[in-house]
C-alpha atoms as a PDB file:
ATOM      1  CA  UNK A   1       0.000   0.000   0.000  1.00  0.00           C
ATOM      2  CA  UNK A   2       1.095   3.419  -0.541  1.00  0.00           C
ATOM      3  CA  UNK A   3       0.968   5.455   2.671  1.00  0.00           C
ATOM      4  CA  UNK A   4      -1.565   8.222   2.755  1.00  0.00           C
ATOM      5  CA  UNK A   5       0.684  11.110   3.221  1.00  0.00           C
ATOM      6  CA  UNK A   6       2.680  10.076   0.327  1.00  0.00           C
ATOM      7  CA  UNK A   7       1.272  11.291  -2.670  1.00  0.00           C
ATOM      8  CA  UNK A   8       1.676  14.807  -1.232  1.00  0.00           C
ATOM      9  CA  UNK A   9       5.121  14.738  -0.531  1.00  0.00           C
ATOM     10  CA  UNK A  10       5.834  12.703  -3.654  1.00  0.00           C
ATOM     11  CA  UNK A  11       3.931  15.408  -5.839  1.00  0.00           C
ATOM     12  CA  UNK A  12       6.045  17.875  -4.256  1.00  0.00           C
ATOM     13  CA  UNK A  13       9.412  16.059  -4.654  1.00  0.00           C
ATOM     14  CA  UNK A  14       8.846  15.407  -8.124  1.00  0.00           C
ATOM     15  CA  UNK A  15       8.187  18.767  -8.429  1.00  0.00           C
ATOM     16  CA  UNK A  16      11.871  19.969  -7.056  1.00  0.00           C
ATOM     17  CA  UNK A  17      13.802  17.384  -8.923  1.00  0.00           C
ATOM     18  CA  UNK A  18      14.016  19.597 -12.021  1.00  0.00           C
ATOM     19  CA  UNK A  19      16.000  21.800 -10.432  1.00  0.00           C
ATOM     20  CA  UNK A  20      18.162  19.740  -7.904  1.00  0.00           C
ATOM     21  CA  UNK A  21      18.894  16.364 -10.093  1.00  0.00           C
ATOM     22  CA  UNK A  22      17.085  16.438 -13.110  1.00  0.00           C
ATOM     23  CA  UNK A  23      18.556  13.483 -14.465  1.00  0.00           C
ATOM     24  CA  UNK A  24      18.334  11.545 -11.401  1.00  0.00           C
ATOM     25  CA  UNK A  25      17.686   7.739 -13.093  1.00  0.00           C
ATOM     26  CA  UNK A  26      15.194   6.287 -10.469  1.00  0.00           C
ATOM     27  CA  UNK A  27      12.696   8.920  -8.463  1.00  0.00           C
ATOM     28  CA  UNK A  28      10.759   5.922  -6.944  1.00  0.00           C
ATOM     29  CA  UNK A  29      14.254   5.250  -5.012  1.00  0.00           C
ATOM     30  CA  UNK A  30      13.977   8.582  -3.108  1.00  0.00           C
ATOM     31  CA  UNK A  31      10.402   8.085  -2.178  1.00  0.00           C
ATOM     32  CA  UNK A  32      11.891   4.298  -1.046  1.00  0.00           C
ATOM     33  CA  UNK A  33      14.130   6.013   1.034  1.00  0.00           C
ATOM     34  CA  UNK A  34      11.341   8.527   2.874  1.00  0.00           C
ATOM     35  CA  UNK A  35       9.427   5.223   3.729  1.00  0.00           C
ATOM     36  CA  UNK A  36      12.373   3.712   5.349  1.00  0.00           C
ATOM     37  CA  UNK A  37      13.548   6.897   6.651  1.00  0.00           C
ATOM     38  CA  UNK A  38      10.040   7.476   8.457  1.00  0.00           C
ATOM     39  CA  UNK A  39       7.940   4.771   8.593  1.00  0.00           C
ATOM     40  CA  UNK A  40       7.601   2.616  11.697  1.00  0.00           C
ATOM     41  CA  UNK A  41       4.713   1.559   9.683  1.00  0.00           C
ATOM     42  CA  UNK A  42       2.427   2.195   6.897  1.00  0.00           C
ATOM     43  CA  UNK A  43      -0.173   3.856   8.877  1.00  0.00           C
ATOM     44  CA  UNK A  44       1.645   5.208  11.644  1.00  0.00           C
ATOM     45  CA  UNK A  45       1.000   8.683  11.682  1.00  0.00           C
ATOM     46  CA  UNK A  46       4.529  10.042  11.062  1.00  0.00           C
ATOM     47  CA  UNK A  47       4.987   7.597   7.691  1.00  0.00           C
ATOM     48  CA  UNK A  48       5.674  10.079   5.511  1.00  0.00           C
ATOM     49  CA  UNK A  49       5.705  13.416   7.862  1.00  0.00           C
ATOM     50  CA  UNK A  50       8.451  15.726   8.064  1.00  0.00           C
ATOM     51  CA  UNK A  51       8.211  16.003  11.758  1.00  0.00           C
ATOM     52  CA  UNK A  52       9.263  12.484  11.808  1.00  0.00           C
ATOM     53  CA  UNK A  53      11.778  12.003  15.272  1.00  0.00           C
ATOM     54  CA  UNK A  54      14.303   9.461  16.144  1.00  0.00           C
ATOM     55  CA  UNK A  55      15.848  10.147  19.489  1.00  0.00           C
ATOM     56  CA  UNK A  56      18.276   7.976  21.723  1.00  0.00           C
ATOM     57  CA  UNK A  57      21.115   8.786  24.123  1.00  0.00           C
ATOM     58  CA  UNK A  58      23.765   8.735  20.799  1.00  0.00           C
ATOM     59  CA  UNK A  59      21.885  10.428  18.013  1.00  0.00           C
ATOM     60  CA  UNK A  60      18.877  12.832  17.248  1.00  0.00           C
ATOM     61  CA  UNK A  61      17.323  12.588  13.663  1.00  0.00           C
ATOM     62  CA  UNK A  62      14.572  14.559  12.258  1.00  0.00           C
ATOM     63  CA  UNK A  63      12.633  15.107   9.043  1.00  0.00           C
ATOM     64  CA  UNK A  64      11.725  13.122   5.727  1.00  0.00           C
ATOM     65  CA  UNK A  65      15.334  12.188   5.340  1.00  0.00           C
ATOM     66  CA  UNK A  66      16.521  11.791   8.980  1.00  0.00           C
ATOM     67  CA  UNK A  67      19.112  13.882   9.203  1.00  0.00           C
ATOM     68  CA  UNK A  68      20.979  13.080  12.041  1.00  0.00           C
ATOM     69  CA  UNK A  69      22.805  14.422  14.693  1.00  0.00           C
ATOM     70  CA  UNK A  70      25.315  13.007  16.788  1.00  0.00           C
ATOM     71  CA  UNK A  71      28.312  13.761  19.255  1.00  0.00           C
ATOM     72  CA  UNK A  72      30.721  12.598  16.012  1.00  0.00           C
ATOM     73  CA  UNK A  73      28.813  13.923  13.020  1.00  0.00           C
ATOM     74  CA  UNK A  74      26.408  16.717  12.176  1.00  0.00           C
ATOM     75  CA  UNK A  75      24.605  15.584   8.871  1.00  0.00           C
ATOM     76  CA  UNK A  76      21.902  18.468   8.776  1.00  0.00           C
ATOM     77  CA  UNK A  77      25.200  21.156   8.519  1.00  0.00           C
ATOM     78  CA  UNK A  78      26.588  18.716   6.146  1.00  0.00           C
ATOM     79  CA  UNK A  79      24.116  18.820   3.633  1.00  0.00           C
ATOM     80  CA  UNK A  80      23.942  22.835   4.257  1.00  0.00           C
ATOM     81  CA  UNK A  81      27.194  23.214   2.930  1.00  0.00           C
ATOM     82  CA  UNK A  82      26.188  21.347  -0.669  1.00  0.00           C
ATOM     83  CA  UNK A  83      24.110  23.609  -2.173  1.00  0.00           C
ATOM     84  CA  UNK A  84      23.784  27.654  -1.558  1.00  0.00           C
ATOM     85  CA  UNK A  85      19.816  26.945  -1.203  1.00  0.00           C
ATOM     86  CA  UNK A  86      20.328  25.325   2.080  1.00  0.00           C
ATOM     87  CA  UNK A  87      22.913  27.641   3.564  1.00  0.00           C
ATOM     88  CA  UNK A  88      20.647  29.558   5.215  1.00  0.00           C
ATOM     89  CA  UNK A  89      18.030  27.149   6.481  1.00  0.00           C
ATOM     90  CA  UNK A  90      17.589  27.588  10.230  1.00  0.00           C
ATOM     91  CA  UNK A  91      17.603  24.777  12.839  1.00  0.00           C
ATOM     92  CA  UNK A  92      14.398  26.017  13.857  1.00  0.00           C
ATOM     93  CA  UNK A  93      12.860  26.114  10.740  1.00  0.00           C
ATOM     94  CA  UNK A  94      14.119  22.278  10.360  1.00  0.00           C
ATOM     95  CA  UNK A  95      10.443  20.847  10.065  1.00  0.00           C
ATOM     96  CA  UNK A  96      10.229  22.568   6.586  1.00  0.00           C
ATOM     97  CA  UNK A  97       9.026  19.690   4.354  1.00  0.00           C
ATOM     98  CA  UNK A  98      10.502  21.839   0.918  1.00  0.00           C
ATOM     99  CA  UNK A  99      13.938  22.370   2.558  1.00  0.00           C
ATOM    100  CA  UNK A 100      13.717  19.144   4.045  1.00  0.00           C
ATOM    101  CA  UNK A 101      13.174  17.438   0.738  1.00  0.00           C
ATOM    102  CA  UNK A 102      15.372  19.558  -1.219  1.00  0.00           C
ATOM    103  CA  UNK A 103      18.284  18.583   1.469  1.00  0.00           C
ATOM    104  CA  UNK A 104      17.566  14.366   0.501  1.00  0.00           C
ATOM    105  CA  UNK A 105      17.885  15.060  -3.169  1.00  0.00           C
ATOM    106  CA  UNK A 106      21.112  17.290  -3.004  1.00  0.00           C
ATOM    107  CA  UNK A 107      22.583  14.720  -0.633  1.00  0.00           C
ATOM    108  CA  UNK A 108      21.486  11.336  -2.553  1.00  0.00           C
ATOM    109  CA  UNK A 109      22.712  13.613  -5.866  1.00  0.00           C
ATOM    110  CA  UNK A 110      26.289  14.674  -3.680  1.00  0.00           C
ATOM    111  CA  UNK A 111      26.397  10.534  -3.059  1.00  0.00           C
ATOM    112  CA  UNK A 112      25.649   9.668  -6.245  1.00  0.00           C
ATOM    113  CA  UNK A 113      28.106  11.739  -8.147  1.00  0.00           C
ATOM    114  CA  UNK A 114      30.780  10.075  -5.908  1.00  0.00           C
ATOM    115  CA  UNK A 115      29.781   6.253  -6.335  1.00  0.00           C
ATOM    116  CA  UNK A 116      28.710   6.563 -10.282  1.00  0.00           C
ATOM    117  CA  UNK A 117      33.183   5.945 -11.227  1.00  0.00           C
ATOM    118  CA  UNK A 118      33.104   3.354  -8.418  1.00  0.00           C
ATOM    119  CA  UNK A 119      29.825   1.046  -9.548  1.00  0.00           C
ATOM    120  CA  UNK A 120      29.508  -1.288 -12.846  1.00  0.00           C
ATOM    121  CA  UNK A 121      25.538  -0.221 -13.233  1.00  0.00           C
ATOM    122  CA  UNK A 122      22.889   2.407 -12.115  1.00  0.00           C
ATOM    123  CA  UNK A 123      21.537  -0.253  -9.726  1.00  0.00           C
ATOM    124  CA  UNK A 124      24.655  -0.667  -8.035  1.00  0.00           C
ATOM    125  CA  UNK A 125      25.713   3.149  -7.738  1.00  0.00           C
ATOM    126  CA  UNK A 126      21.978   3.465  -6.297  1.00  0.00           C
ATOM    127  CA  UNK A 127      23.449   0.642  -3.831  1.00  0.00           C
ATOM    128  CA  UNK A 128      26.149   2.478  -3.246  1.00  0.00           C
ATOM    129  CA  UNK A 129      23.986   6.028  -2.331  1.00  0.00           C
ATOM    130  CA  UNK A 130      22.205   4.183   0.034  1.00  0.00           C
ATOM    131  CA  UNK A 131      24.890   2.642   2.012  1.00  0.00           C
ATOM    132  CA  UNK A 132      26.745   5.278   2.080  1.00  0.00           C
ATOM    133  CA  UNK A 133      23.156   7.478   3.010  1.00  0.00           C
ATOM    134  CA  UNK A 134      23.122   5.089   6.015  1.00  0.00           C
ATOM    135  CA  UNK A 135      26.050   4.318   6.952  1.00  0.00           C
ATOM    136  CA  UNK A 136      28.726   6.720   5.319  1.00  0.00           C
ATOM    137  CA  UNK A 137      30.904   7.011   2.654  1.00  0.00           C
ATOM    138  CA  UNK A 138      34.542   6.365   4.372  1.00  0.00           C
ATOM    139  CA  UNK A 139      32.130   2.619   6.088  1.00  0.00           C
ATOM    140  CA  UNK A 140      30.842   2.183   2.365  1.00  0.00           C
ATOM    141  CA  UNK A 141      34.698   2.617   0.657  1.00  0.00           C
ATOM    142  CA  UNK A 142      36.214   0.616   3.612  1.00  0.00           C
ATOM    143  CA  UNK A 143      33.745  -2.493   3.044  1.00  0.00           C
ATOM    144  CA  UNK A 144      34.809  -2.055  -0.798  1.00  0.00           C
ATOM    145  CA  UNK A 145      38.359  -2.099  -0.259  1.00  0.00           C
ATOM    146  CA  UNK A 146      37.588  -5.538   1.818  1.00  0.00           C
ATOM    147  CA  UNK A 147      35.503  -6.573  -1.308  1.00  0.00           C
ATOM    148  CA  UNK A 148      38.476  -6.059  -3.556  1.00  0.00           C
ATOM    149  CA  UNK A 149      41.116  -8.194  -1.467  1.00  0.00           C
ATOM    150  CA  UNK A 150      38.873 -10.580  -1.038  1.00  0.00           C
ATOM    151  CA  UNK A 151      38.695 -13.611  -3.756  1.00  0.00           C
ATOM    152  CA  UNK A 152      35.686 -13.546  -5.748  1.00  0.00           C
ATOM    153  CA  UNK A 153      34.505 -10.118  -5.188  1.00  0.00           C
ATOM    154  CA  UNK A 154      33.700  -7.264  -7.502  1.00  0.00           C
ATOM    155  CA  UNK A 155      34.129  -4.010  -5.970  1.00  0.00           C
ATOM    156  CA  UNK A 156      31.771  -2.619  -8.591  1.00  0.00           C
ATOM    157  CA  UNK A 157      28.893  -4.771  -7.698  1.00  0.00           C
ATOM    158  CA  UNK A 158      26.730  -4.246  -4.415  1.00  0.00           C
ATOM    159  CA  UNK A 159      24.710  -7.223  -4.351  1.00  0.00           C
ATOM    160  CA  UNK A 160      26.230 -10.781  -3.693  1.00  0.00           C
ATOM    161  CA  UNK A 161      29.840  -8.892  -3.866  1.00  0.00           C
ATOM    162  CA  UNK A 162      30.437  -5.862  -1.235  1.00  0.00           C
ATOM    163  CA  UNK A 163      27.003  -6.051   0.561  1.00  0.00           C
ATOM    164  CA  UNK A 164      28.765  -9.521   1.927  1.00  0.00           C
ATOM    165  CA  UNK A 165      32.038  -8.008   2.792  1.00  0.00           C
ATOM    166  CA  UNK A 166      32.341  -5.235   5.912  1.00  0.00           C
ATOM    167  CA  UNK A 167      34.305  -3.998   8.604  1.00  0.00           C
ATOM    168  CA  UNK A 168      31.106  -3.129  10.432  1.00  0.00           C
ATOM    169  CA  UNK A 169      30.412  -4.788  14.023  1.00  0.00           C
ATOM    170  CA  UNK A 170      28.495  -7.301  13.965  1.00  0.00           C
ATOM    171  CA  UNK A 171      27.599  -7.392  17.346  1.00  0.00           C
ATOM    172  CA  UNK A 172      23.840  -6.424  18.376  1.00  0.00           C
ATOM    173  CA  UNK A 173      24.121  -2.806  19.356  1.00  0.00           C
ATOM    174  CA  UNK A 174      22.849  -1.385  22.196  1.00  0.00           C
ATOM    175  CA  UNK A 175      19.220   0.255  21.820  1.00  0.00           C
ATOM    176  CA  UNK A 176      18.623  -0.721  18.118  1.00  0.00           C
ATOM    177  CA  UNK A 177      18.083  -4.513  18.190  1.00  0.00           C
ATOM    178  CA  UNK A 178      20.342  -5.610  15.525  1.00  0.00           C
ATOM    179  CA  UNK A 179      24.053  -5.370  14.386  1.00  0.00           C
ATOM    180  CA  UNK A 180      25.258  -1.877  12.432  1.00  0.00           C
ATOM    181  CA  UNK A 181      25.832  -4.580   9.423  1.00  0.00           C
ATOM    182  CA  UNK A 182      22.624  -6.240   9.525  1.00  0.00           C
ATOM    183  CA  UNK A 183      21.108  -2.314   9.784  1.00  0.00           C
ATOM    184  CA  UNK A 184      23.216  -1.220   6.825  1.00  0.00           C
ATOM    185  CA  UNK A 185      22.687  -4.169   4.571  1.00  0.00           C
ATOM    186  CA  UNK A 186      19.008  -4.083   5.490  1.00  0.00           C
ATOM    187  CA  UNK A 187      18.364  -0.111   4.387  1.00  0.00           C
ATOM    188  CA  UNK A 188      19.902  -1.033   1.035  1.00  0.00           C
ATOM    189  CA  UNK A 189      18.242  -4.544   0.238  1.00  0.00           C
ATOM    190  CA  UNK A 190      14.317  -2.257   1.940  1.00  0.00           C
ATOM    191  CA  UNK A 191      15.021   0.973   0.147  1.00  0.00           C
ATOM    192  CA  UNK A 192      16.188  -0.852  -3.102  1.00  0.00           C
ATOM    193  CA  UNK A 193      14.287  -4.156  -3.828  1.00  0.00           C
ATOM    194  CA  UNK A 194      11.413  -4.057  -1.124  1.00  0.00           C
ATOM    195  CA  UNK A 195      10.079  -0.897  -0.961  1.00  0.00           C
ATOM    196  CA  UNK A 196      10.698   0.847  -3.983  1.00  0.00           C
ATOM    197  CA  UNK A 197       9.113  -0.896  -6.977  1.00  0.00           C
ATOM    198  CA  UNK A 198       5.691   0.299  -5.647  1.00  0.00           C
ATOM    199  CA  UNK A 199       6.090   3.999  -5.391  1.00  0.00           C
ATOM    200  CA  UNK A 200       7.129   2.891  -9.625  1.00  0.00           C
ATOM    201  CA  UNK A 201       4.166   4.348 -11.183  1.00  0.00           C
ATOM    202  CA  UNK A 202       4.230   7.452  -8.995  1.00  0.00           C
ATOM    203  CA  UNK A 203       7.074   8.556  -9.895  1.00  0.00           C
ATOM    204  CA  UNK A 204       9.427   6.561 -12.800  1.00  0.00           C
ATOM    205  CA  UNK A 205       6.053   6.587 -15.221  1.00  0.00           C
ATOM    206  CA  UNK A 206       5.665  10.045 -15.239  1.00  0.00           C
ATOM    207  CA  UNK A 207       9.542  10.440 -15.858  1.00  0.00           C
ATOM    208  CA  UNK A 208       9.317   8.104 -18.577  1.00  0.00           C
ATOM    209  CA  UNK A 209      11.086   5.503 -16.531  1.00  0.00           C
ATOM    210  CA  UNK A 210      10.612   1.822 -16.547  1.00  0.00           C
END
């Protein structure tokens, strides 16, 4: 099912890609991404909401996109610094769902740009965005680097080749339930292959994507 906040926020992202990443291959993979990003379910009412929370003792995330906040890493002054548009945005104004939307496409577009030379196909550069989305890019180019010294691995191919290799713990970690691995591997594999092809016709038809 398609969420029922969706179709707003998917009408208005479509609407901002001209101007952020025009030639962005696969829209349904960003409106993948807000599901995993916000939904604890379908019909919770935050699926889709930009003042979607996520707060624990180590990080604070907020918005369509989660951008997250930790003692380590600032993402939402990250993505400020990528495009003059979001230099000014205020903290307090971070429940804006245009800026907030505009800030997922310049990132995904900032990761893209850097996996595209690294990845044999779109599929697996979109692999790469959202690994790196999750988990960042110096985790994403380590697990690579373990893909290409290990025998039978192709460093340009995310499925069956890097997604097995990692230097993340696999331990459970404290307050989420499973490993940082198993979370990693899981965003891509969701965002990807799980929930993606249904958002299809909402947003690839209408691009003339198939």
């Amino acid at each position: 099912m398609i969420p029922a906040h969706a179709p707003a926020v998917l009408a208005q992202l479509l609407a901002i890609l001209p101007a952020y990443w025009p030639d962005m291959p696969l829209p349904s993979f960003l409106a993948a991404q807000i599901e995993q990003e916000t939904c604890i379910t379908l019909q919770h009412g935050k699926c889709f909401s930009e003042r979607a929370e996520l707060k624990t003792s180590r990080e604070y995330g907020f918005g369509l996109g989660q951008l997250t906040i930790t003692a380590r890493f600032n993402a939402f002054q990250e993505v400020k610094a990528l495009h003059p548009d979001l230099r000014d945005w205020p903290f307090e104004a971070r429940y804006d769902r245009r800026m907030q939307l505009i800030a997922l496409v310049v990132k995904d577009r900032h990761h893209y740009r850097g996996c595209a030379p690294l990845m044999a196909t779109a599929r697996d550069t979109l692999a790469c965005v959202a690994a790196q989305y999750n988990g960042g890019t110096g985790g994403f180019l380590a697990d690579r680097r373990l893909c290409a010294n290990t025998a039978g691995c192709d460093p340009r191919v995310w499925f069956g080749h890097i997604e097995h290799t990692s230097l993340k713990a696999r331990r459970l970690a404290s307050g989420y339930g499973k490993s940082f691995f198993e979370i990693n591997r899981e965003y891509v594999r969701n965002v990807l292959l799980v929930r993606r092809p249904k958002y299809a016709a909402l947003m690839d038809d209408v691009r003339g994507n198939r």
